[in-house]
N, C-alpha and C. Protein backbone atom coordinates (compact mmCIF):
# COMPACT_ATOMS: atom_id res chain seq x y z
N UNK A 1 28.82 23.16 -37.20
CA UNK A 1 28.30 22.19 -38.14
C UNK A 1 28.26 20.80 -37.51
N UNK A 2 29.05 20.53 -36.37
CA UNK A 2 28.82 19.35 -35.92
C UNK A 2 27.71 19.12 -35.15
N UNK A 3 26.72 20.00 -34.65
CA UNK A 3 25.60 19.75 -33.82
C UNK A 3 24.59 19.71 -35.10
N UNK A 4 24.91 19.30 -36.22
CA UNK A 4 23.44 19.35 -37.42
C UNK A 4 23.21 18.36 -37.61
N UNK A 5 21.98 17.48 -37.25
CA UNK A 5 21.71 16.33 -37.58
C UNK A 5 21.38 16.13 -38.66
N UNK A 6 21.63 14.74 -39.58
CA UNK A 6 21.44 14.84 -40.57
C UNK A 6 19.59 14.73 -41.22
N UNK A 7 19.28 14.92 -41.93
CA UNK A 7 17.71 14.91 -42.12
C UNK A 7 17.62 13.75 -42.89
N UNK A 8 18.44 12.81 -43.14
CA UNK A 8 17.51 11.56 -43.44
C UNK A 8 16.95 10.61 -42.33
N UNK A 9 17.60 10.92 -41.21
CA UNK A 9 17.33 10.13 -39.86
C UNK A 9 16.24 10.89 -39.23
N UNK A 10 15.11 10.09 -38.61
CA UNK A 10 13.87 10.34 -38.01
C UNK A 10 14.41 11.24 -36.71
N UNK A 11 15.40 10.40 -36.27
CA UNK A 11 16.02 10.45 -34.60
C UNK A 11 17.26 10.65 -34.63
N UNK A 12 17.81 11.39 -33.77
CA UNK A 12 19.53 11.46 -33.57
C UNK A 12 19.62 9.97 -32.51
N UNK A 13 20.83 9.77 -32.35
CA UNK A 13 21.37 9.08 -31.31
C UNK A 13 21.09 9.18 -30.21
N UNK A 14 20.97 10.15 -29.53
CA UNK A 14 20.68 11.15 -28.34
C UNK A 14 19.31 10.39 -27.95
N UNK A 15 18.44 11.18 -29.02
CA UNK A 15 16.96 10.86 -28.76
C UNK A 15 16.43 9.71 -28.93
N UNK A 16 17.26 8.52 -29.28
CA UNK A 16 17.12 6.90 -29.53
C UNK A 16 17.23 6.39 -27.80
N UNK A 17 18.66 6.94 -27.61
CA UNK A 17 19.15 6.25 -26.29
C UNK A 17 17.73 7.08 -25.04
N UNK A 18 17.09 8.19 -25.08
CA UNK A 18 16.95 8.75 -23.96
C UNK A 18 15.39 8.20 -24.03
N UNK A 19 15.20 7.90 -25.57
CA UNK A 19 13.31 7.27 -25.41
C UNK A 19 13.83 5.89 -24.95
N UNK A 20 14.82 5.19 -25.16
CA UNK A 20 14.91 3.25 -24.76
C UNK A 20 15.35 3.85 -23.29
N UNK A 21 16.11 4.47 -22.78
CA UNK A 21 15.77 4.26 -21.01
C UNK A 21 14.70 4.85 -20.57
N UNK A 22 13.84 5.65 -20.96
CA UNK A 22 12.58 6.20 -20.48
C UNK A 22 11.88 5.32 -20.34
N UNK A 23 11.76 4.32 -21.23
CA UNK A 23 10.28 3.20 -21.65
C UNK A 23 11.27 2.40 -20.51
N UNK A 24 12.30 1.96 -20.13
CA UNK A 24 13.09 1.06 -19.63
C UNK A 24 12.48 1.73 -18.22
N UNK A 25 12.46 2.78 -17.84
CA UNK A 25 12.32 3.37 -16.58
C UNK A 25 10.98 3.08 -16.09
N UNK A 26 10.22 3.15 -17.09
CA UNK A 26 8.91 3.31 -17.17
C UNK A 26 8.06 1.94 -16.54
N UNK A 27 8.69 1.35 -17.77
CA UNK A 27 8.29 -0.46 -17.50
C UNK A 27 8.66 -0.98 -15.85
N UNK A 28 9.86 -0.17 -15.58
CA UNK A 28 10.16 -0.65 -14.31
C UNK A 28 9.43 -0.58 -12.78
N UNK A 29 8.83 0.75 -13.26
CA UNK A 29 8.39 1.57 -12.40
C UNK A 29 6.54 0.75 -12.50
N UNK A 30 6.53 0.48 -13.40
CA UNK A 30 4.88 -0.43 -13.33
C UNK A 30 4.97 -1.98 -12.52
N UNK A 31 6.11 -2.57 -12.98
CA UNK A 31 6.52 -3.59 -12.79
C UNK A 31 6.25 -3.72 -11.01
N UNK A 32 6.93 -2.68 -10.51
CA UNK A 32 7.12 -2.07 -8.87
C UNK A 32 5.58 -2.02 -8.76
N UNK A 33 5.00 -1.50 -8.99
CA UNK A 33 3.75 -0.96 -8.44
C UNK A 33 2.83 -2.36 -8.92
N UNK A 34 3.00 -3.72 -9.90
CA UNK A 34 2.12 -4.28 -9.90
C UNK A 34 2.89 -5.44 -8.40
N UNK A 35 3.68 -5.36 -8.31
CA UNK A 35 4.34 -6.14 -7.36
C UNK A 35 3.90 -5.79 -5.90
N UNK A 36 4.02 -4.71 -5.53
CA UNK A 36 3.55 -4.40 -4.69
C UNK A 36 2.29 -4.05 -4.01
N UNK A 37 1.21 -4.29 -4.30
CA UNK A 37 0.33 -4.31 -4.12
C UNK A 37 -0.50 -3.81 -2.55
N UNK A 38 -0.03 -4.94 -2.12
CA UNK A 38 -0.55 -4.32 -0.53
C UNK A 38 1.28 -3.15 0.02
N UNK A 39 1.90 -2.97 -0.30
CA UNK A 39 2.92 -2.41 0.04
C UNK A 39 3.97 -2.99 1.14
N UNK A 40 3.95 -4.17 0.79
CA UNK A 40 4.25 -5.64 2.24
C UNK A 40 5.73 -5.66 0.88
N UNK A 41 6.51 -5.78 0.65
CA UNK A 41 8.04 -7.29 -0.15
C UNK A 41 7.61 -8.46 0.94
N UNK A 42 7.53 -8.31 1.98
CA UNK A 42 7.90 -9.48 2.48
C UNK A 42 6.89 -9.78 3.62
N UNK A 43 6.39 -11.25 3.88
CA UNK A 43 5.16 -11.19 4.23
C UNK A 43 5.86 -11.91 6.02
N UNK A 44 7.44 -12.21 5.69
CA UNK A 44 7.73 -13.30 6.90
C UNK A 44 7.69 -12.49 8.40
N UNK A 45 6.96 -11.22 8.69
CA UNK A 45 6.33 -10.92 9.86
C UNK A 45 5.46 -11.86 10.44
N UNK A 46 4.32 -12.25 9.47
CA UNK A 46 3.49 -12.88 9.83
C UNK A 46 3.98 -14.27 10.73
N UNK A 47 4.67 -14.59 10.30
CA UNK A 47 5.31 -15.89 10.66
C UNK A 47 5.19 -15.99 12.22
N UNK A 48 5.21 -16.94 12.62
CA UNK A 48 4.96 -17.03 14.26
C UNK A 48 3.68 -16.13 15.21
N UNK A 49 2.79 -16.01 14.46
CA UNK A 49 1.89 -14.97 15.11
C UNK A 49 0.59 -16.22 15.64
N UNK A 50 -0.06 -16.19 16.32
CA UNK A 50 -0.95 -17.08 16.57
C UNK A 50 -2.56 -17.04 16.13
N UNK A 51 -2.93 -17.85 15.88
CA UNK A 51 -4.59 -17.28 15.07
C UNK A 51 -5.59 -17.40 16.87
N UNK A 52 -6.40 -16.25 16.25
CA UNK A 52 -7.28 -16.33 17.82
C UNK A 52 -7.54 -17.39 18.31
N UNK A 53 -7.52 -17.52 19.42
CA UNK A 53 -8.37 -18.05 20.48
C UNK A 53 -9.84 -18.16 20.41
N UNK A 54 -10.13 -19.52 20.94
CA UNK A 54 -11.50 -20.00 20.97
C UNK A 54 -12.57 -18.85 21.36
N UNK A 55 -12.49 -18.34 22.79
CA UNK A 55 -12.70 -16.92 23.62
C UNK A 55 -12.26 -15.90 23.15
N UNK A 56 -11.83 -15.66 22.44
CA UNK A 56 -11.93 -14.10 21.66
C UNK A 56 -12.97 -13.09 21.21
N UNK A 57 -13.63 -14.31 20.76
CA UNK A 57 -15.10 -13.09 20.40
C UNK A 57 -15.75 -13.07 21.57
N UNK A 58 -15.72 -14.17 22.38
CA UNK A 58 -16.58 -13.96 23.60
C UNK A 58 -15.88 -12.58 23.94
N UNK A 59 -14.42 -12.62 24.58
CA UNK A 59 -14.24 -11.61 25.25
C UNK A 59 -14.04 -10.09 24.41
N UNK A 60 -14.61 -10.09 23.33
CA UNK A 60 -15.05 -8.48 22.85
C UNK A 60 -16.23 -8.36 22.93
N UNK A 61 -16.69 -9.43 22.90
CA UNK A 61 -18.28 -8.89 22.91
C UNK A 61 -18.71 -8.73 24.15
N UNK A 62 -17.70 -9.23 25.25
CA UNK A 62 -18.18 -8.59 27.44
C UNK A 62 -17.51 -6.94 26.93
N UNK A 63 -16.13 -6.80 26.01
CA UNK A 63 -15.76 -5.20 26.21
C UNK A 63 -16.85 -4.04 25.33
N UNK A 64 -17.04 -4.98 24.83
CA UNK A 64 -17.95 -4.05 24.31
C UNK A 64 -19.70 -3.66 25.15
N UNK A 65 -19.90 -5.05 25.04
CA UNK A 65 -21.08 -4.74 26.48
C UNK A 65 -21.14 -3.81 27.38
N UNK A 66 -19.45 -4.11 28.13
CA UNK A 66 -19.07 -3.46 29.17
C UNK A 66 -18.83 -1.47 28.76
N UNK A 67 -18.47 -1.35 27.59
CA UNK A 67 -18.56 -0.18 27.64
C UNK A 67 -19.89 0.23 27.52
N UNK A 68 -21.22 -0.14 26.48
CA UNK A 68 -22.11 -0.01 26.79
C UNK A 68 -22.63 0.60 27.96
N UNK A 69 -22.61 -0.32 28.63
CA UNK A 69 -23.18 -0.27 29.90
C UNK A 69 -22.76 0.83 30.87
N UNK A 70 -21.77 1.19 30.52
CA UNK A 70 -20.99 2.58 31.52
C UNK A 70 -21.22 3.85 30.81
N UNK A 71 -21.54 3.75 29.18
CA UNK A 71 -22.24 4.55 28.56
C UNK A 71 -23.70 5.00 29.10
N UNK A 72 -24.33 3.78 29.29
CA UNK A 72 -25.54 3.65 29.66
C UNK A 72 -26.14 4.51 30.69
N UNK A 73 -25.20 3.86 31.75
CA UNK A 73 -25.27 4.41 33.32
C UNK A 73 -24.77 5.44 33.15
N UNK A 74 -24.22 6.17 32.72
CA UNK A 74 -23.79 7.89 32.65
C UNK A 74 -24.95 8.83 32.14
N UNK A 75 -25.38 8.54 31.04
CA UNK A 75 -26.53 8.88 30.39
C UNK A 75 -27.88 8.65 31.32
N UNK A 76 -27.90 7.34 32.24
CA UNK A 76 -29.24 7.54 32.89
C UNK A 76 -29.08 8.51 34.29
N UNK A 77 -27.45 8.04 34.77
CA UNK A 77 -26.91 9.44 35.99
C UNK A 77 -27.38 10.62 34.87
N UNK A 78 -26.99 11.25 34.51
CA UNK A 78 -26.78 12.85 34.01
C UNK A 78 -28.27 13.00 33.68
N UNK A 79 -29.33 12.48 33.53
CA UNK A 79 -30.69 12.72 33.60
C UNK A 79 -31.53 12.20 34.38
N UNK A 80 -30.86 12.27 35.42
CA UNK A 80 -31.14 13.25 36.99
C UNK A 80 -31.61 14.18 37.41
């Protein structure tokens, strides 16, 4: 007789406490995911890093040329 809840109550005790930490869990767990966003807490990596160089694009755009060009010359060797 002691496990009979009474029927004027919607909810036992039980099921009060286990829906307020669920929603508590819940909220938390959104909270996390709006926070995190890029998946970074902490951004102070960045710190001390240097922004490119003047010559930077110049020098991707010779590596890239440069592979080109060895692309190139393979393709005009092999049709030979």
């Amino acid at each position: 007789m002691a496990l009979f809840i009474r029927q004027d109550e919607e909810r036992s005790e039980l099921q009060k406490r286990l829906a307020t930490e669920l929603q508590e869990k819940a909220r938390k767990s959104t909270e996390e995911k709006n926070r995190q966003v890029d998946g970074v807490e902490d951004s102070s990596y960045i710190e001390g890093l240097k922004k490119p160089g003047r010559y930077s694009a110049l020098v991707a755009i010779l590596i890239v040329g440069f592979v080109l060009l060895i692309i190139w010359l393979t393709i005009l060797d092999s049709s030979r």
